[in-house]
C-alpha atoms as a PDB file:
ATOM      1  CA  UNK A   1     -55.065  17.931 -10.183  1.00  0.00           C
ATOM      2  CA  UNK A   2     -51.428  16.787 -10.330  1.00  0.00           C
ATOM      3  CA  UNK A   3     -49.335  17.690 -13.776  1.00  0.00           C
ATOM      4  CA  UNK A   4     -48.818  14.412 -15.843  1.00  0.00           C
ATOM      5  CA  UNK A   5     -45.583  12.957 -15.702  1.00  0.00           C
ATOM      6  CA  UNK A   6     -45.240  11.661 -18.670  1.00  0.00           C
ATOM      7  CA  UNK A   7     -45.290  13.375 -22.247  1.00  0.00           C
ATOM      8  CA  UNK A   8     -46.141  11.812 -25.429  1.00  0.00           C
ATOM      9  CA  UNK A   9     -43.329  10.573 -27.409  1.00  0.00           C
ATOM     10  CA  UNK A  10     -41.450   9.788 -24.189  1.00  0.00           C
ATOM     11  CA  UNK A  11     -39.963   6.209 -23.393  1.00  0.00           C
ATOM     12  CA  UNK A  12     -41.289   4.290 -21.063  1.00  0.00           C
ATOM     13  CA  UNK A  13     -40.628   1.097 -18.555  1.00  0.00           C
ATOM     14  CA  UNK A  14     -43.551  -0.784 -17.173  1.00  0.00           C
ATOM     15  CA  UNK A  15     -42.040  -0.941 -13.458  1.00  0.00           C
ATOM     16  CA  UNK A  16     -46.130  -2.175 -12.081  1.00  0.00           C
ATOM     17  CA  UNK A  17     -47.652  -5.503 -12.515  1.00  0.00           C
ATOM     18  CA  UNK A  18     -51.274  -5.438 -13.758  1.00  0.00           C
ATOM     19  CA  UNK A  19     -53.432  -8.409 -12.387  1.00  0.00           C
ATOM     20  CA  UNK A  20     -55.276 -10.618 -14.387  1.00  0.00           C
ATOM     21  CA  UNK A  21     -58.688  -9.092 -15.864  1.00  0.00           C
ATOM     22  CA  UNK A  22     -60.709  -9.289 -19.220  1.00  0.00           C
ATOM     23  CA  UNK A  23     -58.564 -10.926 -21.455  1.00  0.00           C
ATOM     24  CA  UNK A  24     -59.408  -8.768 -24.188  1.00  0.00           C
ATOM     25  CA  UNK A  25     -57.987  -5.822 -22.703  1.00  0.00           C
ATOM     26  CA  UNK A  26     -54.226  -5.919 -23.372  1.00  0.00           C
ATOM     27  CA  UNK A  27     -51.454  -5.621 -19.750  1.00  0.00           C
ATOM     28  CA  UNK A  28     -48.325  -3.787 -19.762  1.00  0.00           C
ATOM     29  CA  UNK A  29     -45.437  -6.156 -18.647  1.00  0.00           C
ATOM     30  CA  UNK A  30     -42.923  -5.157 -16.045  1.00  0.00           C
ATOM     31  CA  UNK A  31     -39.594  -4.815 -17.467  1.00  0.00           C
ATOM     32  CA  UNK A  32     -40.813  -3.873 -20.840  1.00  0.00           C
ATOM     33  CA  UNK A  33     -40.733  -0.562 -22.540  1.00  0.00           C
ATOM     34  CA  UNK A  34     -43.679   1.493 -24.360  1.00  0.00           C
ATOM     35  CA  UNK A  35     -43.886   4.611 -26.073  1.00  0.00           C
ATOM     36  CA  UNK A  36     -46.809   7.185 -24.598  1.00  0.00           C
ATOM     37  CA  UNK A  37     -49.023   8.286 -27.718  1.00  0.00           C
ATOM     38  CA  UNK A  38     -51.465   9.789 -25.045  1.00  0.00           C
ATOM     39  CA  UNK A  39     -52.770  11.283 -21.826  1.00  0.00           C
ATOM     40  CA  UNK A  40     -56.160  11.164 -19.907  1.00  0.00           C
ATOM     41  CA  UNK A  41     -57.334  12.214 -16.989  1.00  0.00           C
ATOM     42  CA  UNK A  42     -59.507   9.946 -14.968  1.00  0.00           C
ATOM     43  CA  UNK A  43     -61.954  11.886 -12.918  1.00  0.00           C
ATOM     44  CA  UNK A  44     -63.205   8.888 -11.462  1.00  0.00           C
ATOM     45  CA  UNK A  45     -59.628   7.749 -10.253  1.00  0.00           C
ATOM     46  CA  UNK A  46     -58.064  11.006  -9.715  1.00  0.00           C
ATOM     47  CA  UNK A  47     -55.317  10.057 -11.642  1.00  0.00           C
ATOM     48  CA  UNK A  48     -53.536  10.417 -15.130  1.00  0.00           C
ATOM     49  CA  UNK A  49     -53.447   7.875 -17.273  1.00  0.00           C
ATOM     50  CA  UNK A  50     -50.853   6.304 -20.662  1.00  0.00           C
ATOM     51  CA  UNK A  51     -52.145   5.744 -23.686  1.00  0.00           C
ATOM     52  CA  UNK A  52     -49.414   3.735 -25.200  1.00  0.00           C
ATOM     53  CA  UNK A  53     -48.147   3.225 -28.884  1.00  0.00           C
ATOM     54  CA  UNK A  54     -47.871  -0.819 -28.345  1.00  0.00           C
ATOM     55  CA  UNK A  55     -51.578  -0.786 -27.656  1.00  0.00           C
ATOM     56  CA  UNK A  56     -54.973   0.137 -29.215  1.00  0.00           C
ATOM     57  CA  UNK A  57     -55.745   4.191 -28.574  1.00  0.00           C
ATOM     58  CA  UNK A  58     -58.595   3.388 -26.553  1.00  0.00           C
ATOM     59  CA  UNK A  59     -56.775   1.741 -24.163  1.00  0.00           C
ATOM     60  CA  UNK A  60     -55.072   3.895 -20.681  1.00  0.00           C
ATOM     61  CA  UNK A  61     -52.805   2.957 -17.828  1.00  0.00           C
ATOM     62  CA  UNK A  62     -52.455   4.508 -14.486  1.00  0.00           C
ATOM     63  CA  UNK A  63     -48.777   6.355 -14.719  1.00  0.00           C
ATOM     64  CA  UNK A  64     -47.766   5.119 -11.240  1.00  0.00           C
ATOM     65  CA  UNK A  65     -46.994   1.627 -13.026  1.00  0.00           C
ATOM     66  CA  UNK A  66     -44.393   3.494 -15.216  1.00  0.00           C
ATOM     67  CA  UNK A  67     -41.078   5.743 -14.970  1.00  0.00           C
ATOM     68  CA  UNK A  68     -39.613   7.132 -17.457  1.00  0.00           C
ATOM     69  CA  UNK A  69     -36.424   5.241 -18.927  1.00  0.00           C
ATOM     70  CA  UNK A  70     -33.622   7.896 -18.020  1.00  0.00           C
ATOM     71  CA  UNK A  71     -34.935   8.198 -14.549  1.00  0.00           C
ATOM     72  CA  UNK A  72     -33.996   4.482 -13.829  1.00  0.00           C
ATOM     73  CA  UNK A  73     -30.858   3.706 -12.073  1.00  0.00           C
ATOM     74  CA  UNK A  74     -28.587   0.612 -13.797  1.00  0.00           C
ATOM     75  CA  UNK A  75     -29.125  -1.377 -10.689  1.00  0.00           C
ATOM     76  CA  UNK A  76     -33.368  -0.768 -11.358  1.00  0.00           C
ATOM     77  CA  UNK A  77     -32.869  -1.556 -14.665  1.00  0.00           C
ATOM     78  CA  UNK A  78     -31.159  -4.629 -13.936  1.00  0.00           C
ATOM     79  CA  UNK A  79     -33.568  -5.921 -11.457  1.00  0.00           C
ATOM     80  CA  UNK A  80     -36.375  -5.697 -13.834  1.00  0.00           C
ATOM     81  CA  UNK A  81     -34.225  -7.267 -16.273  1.00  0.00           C
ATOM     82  CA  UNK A  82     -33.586  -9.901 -14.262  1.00  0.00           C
ATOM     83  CA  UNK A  83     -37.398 -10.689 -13.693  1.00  0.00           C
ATOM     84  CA  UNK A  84     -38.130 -10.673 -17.059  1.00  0.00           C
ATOM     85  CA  UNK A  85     -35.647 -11.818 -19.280  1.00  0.00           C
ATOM     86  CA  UNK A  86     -31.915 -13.815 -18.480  1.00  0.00           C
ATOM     87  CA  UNK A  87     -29.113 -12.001 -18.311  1.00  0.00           C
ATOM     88  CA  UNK A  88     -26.219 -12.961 -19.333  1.00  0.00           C
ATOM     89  CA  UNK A  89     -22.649 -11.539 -17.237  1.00  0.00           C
ATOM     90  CA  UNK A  90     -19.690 -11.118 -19.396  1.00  0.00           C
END
């Protein structure tokens, strides 16, 4: 088993997309940014998994669909700006 990448308290950017499910269970949006609260392991998945502050506590996300905010180039961040929200050039 891997090390988790993530640490609670750390910032966040949703760089995944999650496809539709059960509506009940809230998705992450690419572009946005969340605060981890949380880790589990999935044993099933073989992977570590978010629990996020924007989000109920029972709730985890695979970490692949995430990097952490200071790893992001300006040119990342930009692009997933771009997809989610208009940006304005000054």
């Amino acid at each position: 088993m891997n090390p988790p990448r993530f640490q609670p308290g750390q910032c966040i950017v949703c760089v995944g997309t999650f496809p539709d499910g059960n509506p009940a269970i809230p998705r992450p949006q690419r572009g946005q940014l969340y605060h981890v609260t949380g880790l589990r392991y999935s044993t099933r998945f073989r992977q570590w998994g978010v629990r996020l502050a924007e989000f109920a506590p029972e709730y985890s996300y695979g970490e692949e669909s995430f990097a952490p905010m200071e790893e992001l180039s300006e040119g990342e961040f930009r692009k997933l700006l771009a997809e989610t929200w208009v940006v304005v050039e000054q």
